[in-house]
Protein backbone atom coordinates (compact mmCIF):
# COMPACT_ATOMS: atom_id res chain seq x y z
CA UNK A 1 40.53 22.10 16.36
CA UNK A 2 40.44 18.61 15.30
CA UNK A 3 42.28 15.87 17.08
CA UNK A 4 45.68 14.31 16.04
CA UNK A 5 47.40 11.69 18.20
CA UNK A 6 48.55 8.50 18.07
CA UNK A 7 46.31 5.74 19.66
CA UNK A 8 48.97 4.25 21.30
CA UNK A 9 50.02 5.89 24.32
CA UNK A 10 53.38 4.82 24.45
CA UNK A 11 53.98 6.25 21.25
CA UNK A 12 52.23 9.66 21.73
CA UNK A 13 54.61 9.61 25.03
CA UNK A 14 57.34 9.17 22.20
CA UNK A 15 58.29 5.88 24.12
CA UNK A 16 59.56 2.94 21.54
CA UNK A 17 56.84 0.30 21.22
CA UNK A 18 55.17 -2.00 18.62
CA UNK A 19 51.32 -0.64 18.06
CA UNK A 20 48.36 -2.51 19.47
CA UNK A 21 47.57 -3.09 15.95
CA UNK A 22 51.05 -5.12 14.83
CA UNK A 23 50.57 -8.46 15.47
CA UNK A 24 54.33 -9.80 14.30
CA UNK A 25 54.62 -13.40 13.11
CA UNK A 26 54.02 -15.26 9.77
CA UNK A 27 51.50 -15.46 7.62
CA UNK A 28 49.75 -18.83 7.11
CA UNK A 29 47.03 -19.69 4.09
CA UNK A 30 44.78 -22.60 3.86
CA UNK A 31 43.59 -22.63 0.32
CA UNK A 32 41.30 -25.17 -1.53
CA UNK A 33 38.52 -26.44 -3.52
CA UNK A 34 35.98 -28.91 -2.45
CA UNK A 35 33.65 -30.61 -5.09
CA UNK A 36 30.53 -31.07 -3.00
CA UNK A 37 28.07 -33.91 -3.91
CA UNK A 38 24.31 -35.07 -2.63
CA UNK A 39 26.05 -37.29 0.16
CA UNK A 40 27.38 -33.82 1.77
CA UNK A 41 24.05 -33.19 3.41
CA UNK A 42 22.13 -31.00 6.15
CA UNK A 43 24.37 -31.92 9.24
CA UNK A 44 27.53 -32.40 6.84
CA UNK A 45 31.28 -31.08 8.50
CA UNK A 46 33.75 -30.68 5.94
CA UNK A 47 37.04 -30.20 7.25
CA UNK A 48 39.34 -27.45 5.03
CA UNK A 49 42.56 -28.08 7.25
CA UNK A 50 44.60 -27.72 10.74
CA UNK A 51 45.93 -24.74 11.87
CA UNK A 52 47.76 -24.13 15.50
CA UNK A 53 44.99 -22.74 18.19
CA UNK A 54 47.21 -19.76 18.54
CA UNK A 55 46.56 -19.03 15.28
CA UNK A 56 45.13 -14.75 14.51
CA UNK A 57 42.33 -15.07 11.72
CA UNK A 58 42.84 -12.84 9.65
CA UNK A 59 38.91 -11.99 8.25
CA UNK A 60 39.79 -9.03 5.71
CA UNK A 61 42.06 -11.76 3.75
CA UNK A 62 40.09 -14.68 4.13
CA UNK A 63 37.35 -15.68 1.25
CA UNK A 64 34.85 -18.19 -0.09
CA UNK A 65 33.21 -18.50 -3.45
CA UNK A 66 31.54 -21.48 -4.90
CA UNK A 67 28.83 -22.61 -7.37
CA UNK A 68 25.24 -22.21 -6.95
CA UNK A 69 24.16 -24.74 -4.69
CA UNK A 70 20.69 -24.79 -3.74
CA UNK A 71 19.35 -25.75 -0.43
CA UNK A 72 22.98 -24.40 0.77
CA UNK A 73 21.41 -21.83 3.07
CA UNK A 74 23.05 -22.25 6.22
CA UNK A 75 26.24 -23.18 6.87
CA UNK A 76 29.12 -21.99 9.53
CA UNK A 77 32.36 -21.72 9.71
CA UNK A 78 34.21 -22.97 12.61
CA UNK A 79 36.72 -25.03 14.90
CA UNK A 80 36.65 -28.23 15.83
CA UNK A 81 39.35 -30.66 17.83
CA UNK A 82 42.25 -32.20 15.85
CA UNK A 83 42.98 -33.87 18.84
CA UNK A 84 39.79 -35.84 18.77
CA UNK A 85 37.56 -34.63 15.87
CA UNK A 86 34.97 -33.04 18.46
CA UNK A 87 33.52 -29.71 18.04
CA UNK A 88 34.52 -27.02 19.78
CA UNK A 89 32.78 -23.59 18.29
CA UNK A 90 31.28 -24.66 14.85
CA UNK A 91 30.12 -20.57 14.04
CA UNK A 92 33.16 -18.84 15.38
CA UNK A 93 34.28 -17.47 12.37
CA UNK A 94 30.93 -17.14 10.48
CA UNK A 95 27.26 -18.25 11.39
CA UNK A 96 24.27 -19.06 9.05
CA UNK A 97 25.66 -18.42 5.57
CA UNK A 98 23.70 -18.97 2.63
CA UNK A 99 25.76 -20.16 -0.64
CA UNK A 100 22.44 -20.90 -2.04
CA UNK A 101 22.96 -18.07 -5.16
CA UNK A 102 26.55 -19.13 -5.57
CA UNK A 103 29.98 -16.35 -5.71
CA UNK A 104 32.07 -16.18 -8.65
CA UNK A 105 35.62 -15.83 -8.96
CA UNK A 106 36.26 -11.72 -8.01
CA UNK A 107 32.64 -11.70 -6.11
CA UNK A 108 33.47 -14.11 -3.49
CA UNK A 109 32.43 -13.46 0.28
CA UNK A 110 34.45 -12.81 3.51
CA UNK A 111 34.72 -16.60 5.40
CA UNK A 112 35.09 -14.96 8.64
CA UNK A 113 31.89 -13.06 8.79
CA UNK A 114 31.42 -13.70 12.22
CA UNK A 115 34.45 -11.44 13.32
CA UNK A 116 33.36 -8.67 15.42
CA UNK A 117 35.18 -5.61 15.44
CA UNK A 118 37.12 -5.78 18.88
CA UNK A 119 37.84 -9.53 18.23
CA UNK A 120 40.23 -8.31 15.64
CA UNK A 121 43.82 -10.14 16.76
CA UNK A 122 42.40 -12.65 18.93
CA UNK A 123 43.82 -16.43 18.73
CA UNK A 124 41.13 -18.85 17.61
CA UNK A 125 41.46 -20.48 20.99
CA UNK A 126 40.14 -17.08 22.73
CA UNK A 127 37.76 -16.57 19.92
CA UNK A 128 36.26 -20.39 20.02
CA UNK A 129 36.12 -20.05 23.88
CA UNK A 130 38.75 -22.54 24.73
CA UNK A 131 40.93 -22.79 27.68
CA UNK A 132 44.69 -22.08 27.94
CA UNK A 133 46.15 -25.42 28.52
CA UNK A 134 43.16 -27.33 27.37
CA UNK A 135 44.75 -30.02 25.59
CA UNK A 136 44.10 -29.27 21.81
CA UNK A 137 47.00 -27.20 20.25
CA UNK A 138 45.65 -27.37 16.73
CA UNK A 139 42.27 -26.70 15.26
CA UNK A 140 40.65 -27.86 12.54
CA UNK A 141 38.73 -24.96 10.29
CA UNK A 142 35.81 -26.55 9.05
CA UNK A 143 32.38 -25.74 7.18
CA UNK A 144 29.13 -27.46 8.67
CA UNK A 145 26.18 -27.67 6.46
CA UNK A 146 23.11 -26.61 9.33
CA UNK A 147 20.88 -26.13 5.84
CA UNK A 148 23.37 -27.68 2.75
CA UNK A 149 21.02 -29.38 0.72
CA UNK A 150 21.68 -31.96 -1.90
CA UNK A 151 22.87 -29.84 -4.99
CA UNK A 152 26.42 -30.63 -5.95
CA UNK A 153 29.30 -28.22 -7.09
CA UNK A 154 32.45 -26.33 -6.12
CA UNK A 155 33.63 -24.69 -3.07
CA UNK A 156 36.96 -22.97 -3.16
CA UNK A 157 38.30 -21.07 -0.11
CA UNK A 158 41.81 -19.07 0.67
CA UNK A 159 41.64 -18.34 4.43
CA UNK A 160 44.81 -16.28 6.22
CA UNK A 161 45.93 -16.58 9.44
CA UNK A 162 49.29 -15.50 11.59
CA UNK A 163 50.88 -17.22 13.52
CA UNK A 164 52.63 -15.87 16.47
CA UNK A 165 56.09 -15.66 16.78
């Protein structure tokens, strides 16, 4: 006989409770478009916006498409201080992309491609390894260019996030 029960205990228990999976709050979108030019180089951060360290990525929501750019064949995406501009997990979110080929408008790829499965829900203060109480409140999502190149073109990004309420 197969198996049908719910994965919360409380609930197969039949006790009230809000699922593991429910993470209540509001939803928060950083959305954009970047025209990158030969100055944007190997080594190059390019900072998309600020969002609270409490933040939840949310990677099933959160895309990237932008012209063919070649040489672009490593970049990450990642947190650095608002605080004081230093860098605090640069691949976090995604490590060692390559934009080199370029993704259209309804082909674009996940931003978060880092995620792992059980880091689904986690803050991006948990997920970029920082400390409770460490001083930065905010984040700033960036892209850094490991292998950019010097092509120019567009980079457009919508990237989700909740915030805890």
């Amino acid at each position: 006989m197969a198996t049908d029960l719910y994965v919360n205990t409380n609930q197969e228990a039949g006790v009230r409770s809000i699922a593991g999976a429910v993470f209540p709050g509001k939803l928060m979108v950083l959305s954009g478009t970047y025209e990158k030019t030969a100055a944007d180089n190997d080594t190059s951060v390019l900072r998309l916006g600020t969002v609270p360290a409490d933040a939840v990525p949310v990677g099933t929501l959160s895309l990237m498409g932008n012209d063919a750019l070649a040489g672009a064949t490593d970049i990450d995406v990642g947190v650095y201080s608002a605080k004081d501009g230093a860098v605090v997990d640069k691949d976090c979110l995604s490590d060692g992309l390559d934009i080199n080929a370029g993704a259209a408008l309804g082909s674009e790829r996940r931003a978060f491609q880092a995620l792992a499965l059980d880091e689904f829900g986690q803050s991006l203060r948990t997920l970029a390894g920082g400390a409770v109480g460490d001083g930065d409140d905010h984040y700033d999502i960036a892209i850094t260019g490991n292998t950019f190149g010097t092509a120019t073109g567009t980079i457009s990004w919508v990237l989700a996030f909740i915030l805890p309420q």
